[in-house]
C-alpha atoms as a PDB file:
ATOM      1  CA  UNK A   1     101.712 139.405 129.882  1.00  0.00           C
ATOM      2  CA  UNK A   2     105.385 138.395 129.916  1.00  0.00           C
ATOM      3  CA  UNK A   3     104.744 135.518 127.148  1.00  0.00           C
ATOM      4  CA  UNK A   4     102.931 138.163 125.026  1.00  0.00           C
ATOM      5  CA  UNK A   5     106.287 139.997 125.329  1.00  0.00           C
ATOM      6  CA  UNK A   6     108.482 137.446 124.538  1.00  0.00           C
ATOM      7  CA  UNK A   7     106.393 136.564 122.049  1.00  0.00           C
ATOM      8  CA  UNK A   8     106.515 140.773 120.291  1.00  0.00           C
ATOM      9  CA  UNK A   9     110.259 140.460 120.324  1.00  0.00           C
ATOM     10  CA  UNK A  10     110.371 137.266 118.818  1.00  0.00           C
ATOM     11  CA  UNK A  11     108.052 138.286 115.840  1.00  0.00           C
ATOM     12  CA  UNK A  12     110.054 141.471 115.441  1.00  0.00           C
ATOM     13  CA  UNK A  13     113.304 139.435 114.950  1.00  0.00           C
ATOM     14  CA  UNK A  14     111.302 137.020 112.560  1.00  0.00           C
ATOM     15  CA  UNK A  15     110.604 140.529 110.483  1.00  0.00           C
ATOM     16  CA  UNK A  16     113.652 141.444 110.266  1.00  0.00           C
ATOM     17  CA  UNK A  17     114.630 137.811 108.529  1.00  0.00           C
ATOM     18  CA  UNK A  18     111.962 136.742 106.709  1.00  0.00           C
ATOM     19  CA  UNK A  19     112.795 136.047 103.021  1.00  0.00           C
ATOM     20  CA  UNK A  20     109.220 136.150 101.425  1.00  0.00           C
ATOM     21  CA  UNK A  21     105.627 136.924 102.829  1.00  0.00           C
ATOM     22  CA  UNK A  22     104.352 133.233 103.074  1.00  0.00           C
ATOM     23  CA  UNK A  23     107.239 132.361 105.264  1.00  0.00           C
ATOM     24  CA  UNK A  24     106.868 135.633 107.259  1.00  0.00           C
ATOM     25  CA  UNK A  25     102.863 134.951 107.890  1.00  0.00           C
ATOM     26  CA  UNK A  26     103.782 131.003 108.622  1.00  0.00           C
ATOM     27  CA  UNK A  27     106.337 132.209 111.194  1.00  0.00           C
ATOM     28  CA  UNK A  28     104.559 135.101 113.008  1.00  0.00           C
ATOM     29  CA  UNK A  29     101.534 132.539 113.548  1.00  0.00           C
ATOM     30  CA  UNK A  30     103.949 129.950 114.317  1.00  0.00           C
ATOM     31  CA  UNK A  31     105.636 131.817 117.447  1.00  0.00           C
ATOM     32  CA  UNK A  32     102.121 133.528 118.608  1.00  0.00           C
ATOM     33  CA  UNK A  33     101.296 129.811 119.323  1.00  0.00           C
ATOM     34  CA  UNK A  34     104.714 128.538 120.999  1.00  0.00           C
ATOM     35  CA  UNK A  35     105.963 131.557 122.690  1.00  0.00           C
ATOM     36  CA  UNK A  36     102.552 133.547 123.291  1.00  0.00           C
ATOM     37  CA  UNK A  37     100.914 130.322 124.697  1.00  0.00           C
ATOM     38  CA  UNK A  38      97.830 131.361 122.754  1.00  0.00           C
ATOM     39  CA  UNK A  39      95.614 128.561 121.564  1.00  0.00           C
ATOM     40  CA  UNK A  40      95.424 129.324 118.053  1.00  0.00           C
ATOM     41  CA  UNK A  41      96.281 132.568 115.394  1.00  0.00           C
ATOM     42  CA  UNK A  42      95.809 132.750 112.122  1.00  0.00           C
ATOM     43  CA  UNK A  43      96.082 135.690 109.206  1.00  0.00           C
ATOM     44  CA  UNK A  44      93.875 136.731 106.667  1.00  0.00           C
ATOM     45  CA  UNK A  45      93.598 138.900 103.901  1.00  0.00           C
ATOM     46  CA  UNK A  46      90.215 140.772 102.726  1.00  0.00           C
ATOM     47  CA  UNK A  47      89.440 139.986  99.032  1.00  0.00           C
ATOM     48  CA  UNK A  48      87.995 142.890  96.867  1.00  0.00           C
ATOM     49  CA  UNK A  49      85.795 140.170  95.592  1.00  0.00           C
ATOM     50  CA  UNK A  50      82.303 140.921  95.538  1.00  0.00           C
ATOM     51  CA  UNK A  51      80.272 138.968  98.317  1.00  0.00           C
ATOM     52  CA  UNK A  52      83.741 140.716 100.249  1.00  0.00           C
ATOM     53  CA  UNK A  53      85.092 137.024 101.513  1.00  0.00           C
ATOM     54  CA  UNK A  54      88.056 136.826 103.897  1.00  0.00           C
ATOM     55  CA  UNK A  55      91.268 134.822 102.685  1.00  0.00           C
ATOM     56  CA  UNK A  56      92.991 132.529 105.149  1.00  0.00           C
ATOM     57  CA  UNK A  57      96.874 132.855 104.506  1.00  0.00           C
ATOM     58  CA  UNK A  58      97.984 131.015 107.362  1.00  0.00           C
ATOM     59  CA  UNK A  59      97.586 129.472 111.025  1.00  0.00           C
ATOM     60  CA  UNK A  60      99.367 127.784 114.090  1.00  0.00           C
ATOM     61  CA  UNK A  61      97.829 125.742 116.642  1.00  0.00           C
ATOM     62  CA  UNK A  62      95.012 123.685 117.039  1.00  0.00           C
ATOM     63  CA  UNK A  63      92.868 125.091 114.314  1.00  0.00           C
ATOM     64  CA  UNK A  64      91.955 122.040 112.091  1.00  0.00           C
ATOM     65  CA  UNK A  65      90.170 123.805 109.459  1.00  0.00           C
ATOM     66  CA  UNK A  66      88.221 126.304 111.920  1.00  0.00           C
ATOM     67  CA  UNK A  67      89.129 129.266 109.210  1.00  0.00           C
ATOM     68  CA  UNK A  68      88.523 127.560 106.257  1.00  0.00           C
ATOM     69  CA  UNK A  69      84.995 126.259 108.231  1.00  0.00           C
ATOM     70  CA  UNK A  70      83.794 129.499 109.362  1.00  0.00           C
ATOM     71  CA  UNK A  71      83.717 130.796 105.657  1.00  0.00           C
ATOM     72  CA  UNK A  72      85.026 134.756 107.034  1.00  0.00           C
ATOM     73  CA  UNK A  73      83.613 137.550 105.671  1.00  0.00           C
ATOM     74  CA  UNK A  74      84.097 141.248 106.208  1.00  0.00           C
ATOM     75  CA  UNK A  75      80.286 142.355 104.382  1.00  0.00           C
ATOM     76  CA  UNK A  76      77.789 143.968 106.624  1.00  0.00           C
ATOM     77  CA  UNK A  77      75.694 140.652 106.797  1.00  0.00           C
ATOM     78  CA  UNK A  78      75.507 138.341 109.310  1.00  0.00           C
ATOM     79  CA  UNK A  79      78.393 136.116 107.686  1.00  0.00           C
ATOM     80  CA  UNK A  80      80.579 139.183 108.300  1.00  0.00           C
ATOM     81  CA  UNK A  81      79.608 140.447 111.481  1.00  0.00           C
ATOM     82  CA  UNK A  82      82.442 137.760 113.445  1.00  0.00           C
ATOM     83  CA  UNK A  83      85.718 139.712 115.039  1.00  0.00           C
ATOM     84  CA  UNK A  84      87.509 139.365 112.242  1.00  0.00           C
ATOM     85  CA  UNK A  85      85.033 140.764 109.571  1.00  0.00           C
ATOM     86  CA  UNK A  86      84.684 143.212 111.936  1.00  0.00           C
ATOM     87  CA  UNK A  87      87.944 144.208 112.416  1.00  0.00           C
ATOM     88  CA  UNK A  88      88.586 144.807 108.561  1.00  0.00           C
ATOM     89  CA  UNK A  89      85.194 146.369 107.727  1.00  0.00           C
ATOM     90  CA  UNK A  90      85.438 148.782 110.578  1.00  0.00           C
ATOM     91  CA  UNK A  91      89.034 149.134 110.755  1.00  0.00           C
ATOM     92  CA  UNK A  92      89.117 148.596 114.751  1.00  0.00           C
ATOM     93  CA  UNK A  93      90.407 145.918 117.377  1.00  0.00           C
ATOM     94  CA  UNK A  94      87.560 143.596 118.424  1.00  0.00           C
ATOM     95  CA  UNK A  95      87.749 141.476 121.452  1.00  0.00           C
ATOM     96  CA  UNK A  96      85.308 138.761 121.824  1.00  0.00           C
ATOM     97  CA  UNK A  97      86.532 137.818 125.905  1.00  0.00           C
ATOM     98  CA  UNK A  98      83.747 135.157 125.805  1.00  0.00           C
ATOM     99  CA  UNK A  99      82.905 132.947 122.909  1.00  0.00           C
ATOM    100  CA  UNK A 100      80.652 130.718 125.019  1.00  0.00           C
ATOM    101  CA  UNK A 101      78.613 133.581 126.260  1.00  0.00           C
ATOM    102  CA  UNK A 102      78.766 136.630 123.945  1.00  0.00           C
ATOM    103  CA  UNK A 103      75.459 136.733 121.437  1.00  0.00           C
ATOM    104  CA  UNK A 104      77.433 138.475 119.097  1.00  0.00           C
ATOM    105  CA  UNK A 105      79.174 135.734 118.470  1.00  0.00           C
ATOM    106  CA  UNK A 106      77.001 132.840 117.969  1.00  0.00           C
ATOM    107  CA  UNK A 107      77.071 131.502 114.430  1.00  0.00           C
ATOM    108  CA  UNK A 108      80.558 130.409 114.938  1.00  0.00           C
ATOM    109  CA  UNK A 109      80.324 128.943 118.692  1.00  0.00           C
ATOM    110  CA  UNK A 110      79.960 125.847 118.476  1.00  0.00           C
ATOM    111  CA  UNK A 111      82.747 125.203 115.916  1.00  0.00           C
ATOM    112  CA  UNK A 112      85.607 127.593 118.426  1.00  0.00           C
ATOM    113  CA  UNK A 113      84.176 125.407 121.551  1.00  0.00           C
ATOM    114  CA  UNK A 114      84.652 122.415 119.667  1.00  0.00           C
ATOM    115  CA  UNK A 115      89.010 123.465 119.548  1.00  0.00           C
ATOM    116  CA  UNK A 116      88.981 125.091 122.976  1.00  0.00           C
ATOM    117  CA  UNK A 117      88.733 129.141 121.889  1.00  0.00           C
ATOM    118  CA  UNK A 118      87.257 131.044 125.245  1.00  0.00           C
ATOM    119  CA  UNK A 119      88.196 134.053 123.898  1.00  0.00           C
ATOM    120  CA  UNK A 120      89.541 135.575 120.740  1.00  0.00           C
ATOM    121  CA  UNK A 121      91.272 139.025 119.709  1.00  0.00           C
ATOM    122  CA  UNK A 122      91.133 140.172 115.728  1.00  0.00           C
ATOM    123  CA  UNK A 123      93.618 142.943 115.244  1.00  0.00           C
ATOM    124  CA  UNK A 124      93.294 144.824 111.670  1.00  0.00           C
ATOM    125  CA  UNK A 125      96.240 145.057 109.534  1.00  0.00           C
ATOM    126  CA  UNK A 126      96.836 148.413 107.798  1.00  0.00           C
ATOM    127  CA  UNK A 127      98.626 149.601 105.046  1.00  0.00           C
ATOM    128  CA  UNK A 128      98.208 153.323 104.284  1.00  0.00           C
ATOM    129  CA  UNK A 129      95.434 153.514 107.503  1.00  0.00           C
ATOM    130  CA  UNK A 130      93.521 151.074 105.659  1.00  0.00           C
ATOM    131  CA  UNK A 131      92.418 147.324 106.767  1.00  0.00           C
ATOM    132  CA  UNK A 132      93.840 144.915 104.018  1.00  0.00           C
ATOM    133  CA  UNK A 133      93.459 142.186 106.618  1.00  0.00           C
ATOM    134  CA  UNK A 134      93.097 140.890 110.242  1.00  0.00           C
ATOM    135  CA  UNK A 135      96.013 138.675 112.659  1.00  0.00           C
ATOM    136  CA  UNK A 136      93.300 136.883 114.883  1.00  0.00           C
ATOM    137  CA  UNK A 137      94.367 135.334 117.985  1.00  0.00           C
ATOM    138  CA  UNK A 138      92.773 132.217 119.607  1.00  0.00           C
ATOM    139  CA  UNK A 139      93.010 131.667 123.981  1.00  0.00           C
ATOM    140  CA  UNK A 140      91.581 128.764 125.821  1.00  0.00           C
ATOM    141  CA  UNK A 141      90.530 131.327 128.320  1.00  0.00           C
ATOM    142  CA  UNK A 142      87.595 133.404 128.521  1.00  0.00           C
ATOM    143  CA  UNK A 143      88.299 136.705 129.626  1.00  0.00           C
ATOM    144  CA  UNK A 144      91.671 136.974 128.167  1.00  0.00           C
ATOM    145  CA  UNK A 145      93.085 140.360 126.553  1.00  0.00           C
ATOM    146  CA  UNK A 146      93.204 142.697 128.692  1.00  0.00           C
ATOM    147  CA  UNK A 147      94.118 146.590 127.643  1.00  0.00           C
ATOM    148  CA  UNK A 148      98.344 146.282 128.650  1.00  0.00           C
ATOM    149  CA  UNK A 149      97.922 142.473 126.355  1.00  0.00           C
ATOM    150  CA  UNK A 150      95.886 144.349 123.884  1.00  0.00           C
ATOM    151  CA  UNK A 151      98.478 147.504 123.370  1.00  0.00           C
ATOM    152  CA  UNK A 152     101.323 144.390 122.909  1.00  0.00           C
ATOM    153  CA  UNK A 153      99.366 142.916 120.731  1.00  0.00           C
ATOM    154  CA  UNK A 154      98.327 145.918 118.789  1.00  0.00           C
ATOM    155  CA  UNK A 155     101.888 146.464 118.206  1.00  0.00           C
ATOM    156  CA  UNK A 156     102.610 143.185 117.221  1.00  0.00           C
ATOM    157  CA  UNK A 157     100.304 143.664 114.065  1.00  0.00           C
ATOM    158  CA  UNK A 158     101.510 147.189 113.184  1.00  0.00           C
ATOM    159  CA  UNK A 159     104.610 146.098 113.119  1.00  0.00           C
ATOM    160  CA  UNK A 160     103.697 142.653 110.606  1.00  0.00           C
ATOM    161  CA  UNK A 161     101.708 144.854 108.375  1.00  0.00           C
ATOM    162  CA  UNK A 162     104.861 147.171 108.153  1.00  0.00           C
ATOM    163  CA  UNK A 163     106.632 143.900 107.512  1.00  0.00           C
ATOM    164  CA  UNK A 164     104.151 142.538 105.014  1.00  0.00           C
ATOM    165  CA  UNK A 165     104.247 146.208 102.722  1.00  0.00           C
ATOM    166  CA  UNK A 166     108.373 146.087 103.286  1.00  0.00           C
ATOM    167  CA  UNK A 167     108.712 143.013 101.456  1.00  0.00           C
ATOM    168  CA  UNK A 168     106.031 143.042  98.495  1.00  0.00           C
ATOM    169  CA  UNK A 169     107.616 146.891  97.979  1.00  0.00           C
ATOM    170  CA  UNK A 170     111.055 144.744  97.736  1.00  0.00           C
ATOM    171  CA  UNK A 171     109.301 141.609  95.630  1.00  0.00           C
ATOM    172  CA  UNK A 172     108.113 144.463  93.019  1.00  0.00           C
ATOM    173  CA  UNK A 173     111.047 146.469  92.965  1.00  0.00           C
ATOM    174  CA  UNK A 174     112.796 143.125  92.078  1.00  0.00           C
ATOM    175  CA  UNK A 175     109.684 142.608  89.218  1.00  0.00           C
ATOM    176  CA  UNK A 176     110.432 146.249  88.326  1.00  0.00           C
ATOM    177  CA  UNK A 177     114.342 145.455  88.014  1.00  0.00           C
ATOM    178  CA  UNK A 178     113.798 142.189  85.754  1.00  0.00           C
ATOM    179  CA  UNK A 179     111.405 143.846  83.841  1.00  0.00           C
ATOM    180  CA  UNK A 180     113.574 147.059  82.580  1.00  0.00           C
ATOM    181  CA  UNK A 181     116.781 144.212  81.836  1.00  0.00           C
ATOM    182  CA  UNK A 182     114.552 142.371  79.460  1.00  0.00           C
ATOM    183  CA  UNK A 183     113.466 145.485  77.919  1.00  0.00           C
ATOM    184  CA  UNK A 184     116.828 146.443  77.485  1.00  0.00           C
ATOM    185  CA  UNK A 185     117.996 143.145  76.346  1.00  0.00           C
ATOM    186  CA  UNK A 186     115.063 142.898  73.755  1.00  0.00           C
ATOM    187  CA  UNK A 187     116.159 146.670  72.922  1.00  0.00           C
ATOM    188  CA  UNK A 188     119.664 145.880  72.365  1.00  0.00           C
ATOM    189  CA  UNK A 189     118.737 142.614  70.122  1.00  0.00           C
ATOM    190  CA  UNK A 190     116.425 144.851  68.206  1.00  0.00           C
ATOM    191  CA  UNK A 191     118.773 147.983  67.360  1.00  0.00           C
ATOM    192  CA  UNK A 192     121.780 145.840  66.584  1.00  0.00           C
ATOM    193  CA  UNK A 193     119.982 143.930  63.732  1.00  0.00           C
ATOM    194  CA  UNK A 194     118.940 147.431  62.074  1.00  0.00           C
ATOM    195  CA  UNK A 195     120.837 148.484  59.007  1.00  0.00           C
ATOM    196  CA  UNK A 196     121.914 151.768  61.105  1.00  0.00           C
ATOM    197  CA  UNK A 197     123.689 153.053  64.191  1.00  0.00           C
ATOM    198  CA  UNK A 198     121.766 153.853  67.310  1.00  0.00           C
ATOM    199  CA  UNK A 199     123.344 155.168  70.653  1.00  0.00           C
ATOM    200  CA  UNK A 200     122.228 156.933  74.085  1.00  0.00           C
ATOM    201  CA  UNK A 201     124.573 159.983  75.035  1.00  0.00           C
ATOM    202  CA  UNK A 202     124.524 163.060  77.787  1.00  0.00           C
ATOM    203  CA  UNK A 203     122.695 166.046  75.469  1.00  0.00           C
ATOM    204  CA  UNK A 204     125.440 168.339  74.104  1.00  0.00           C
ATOM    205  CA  UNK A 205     127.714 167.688  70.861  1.00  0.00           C
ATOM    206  CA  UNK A 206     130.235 166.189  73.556  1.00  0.00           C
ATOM    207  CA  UNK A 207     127.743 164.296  75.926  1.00  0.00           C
ATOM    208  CA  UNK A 208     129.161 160.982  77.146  1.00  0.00           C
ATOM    209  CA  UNK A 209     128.145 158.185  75.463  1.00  0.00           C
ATOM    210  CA  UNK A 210     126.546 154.979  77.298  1.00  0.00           C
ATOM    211  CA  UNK A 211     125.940 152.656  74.911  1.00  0.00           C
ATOM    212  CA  UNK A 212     126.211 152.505  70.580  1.00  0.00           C
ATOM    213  CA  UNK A 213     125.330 149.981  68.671  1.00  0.00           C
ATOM    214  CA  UNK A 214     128.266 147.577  66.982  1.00  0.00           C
ATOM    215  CA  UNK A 215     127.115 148.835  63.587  1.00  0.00           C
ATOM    216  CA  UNK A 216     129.296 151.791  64.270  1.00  0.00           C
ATOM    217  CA  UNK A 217     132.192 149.271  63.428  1.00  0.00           C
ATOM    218  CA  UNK A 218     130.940 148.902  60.348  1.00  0.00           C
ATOM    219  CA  UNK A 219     129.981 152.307  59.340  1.00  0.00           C
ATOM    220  CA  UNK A 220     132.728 154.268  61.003  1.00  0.00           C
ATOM    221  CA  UNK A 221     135.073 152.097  61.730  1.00  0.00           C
ATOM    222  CA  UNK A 222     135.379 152.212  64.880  1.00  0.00           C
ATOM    223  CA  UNK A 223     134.829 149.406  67.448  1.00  0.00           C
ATOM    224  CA  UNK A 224     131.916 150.494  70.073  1.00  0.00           C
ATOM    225  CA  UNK A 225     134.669 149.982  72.500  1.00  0.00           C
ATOM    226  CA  UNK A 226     136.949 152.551  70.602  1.00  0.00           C
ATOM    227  CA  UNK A 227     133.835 155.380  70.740  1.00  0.00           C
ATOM    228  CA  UNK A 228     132.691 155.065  74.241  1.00  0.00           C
ATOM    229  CA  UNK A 229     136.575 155.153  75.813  1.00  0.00           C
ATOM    230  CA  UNK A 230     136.979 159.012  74.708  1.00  0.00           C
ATOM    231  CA  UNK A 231     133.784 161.052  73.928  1.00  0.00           C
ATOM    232  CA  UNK A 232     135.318 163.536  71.871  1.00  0.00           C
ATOM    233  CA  UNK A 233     135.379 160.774  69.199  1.00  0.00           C
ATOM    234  CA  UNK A 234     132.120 161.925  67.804  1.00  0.00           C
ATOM    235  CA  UNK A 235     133.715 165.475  67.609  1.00  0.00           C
ATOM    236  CA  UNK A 236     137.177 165.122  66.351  1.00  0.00           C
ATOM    237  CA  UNK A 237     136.517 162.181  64.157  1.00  0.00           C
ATOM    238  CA  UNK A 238     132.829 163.017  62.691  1.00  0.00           C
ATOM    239  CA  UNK A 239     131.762 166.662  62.752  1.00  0.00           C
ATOM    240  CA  UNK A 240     134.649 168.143  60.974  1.00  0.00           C
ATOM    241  CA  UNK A 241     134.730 172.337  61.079  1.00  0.00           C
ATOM    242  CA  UNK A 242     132.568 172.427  57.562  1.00  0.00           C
ATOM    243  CA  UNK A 243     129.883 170.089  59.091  1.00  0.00           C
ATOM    244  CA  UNK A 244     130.388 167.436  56.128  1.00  0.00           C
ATOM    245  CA  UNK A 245     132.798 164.276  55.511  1.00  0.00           C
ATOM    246  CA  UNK A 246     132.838 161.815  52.921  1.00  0.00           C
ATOM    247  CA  UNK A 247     132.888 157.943  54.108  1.00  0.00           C
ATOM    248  CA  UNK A 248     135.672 156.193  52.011  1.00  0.00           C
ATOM    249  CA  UNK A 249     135.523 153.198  53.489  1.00  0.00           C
ATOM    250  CA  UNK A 250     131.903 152.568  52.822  1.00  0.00           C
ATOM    251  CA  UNK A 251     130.714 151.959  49.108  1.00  0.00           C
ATOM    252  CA  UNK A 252     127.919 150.664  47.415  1.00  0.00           C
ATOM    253  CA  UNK A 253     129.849 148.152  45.710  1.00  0.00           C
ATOM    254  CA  UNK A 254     130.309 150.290  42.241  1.00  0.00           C
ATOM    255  CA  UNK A 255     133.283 152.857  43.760  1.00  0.00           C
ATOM    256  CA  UNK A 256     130.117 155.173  45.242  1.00  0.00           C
ATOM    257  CA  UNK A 257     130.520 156.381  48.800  1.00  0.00           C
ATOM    258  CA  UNK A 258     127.481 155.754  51.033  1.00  0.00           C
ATOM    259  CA  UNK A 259     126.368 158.816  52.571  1.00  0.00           C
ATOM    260  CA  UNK A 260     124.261 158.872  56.666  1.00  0.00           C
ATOM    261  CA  UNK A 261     121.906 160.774  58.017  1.00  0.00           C
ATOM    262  CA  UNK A 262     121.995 161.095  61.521  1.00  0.00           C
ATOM    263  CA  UNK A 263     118.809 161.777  63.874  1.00  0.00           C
ATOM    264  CA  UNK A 264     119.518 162.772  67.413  1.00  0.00           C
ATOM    265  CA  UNK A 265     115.924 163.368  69.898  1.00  0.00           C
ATOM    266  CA  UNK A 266     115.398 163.678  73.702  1.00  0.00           C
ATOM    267  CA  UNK A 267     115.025 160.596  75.352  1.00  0.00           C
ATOM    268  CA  UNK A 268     114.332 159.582  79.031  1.00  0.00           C
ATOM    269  CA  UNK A 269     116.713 160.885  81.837  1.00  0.00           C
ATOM    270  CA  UNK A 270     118.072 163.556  79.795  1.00  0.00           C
ATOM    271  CA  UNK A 271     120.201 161.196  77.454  1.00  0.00           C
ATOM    272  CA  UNK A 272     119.944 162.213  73.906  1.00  0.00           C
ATOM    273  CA  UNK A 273     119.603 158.950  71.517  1.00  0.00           C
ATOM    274  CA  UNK A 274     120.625 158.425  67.697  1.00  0.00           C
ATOM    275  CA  UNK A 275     119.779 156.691  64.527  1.00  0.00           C
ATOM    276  CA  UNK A 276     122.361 156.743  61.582  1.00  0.00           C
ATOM    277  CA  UNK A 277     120.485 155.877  58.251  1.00  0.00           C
ATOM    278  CA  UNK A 278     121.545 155.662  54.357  1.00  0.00           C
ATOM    279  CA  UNK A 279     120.361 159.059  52.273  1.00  0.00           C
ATOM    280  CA  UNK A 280     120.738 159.781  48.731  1.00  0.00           C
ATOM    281  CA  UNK A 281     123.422 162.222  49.463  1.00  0.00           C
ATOM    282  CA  UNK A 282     126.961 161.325  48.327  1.00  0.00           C
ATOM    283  CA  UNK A 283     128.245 163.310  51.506  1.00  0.00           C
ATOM    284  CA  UNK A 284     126.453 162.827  55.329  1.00  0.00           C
ATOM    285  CA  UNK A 285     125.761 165.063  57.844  1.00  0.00           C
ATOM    286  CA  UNK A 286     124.941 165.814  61.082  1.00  0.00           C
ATOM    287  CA  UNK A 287     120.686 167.163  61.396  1.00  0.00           C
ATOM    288  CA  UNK A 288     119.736 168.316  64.564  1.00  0.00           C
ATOM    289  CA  UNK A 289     116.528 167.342  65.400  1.00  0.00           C
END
């Protein structure tokens, strides 16, 4: 009782410093085994595969292969019927206390008496209220797990599920992260080789602006550095009182000014974006879209 306590407070300070799931899995396994005093755990995860086959992810002890023997399962066949097909298919703790005696246990006796296993616990692991695998614990002692070791234990895999969700919500945030900076990158190389000016601004003829493309340099004359330090630059430099300007410093090359049309639309969070294109007007203007 006292070792299975040591051995909860040790795996909850292993959750709270693990830096990926494999090392998390190796380490919970790892101190069930040396603190615990249990003869063997391992982990596995239920594969949505169809003949429903159980995934070992790691173990600790003497185990030699006894996971990867067994071939788990978690189908309603006799394959699947062990404690830790059980325990994901029906969602429930299962306690064999007697490997060497209990029928229901048979197909895989002789390979758990061959490493010492007298009794073994499988304990489902939920995400959601669902089983997406099983923490199965090895003793060398038939009737082991008893309901006060059973209610440590039971808390000891709630709390590694918990840990398990934690950090692949973290890993895919991370994903998520990476994946919106090489959109934007990609973005930013895209609009910055276009003949035109594009930007992302607050809505409103005065919104702040957050980004605009270094064409503006070109077109307006202004560096993107000059625009986004005042946002009234679009105002008191652009959109004049009679809603038209001529572009001096921007010719065709035979003395004609170059005139823009700019397109403003809605785009995500609010922020209004624009796209300043050539027309065959000698003057540009401002079109709301």
């Amino acid at each position: 009782m006292n070792r299975s306590l040591h051995a909860l407070s040790a795996c909850n300070q292993a959750l709270a410093q693990a830096g990926s799931e494999e090392e998390l899995l190796r380490q919970i396994c790892d101190i069930i085994v040396r603190v615990g005093g249990y003869r063997m755990a391992g982990i596995a995860y239920a594969e949505q595969d169809e003949e429903k086959t159980v995934r070992p992810m790691a173990h600790a002890g003497f185990g030699s292969g006894y996971l990867e023997q067994i071939k788990l399962k978690w189908s309603d066949t006799p394959a699947g019927r062990g404690p830790a097909g059980t325990a994901i298919r029906e969602n429930r703790i299962c306690v064999i206390a007697d490997t060497a005696n209990d029928p229901t246990f048979a197909p895989w006796r002789e390979a758990a008496q061959q490493r010492g296993y007298a009794a073994v616990i499988a304990l489902p692991l939920r995400v959601a209220g669902a089983a997406f695998g099983v923490l199965a614990i090895y003793s060398e002692q038939a009737g082991s797990f008893e309901s006060s070791e059973v209610e440590l234990l039971t808390e000891m895999a709630n709390n590694l599920a918990f840990g398990i969700t934690a950090i692949r919500a973290q890993e895919e945030g991370r994903r998520v992260t990476a994946a919106l900076q090489d959109a934007e990158r990609r973005y930013r190389q895209l609009v910055e080789q276009v003949p035109a000016i594009s930007y992302i601004a607050e809505p409103g003829e005065a919104g702040r602006f957050h980004y605009i493309s270094p064409q503006v340099e070109h077109i307006l004359g202004f560096t993107p550095q000059e625009w986004m330090a005042d946002d009234h630059t679009w105002l008191t430099s652009c959109i004049p009182t009679t809603g038209r300007r001529r572009l001096p410093p921007n010719t065709d090359g035979k003395g004609n000014s170059i005139a823009w049309n700019i397109e403003r639309g809605r785009g995500m969070g609010g922020k209004c974006g624009c796209a300043m294109t050539r027309c065959s007007s000698r003057t540009w203007r401002r079109e709301s879209s």
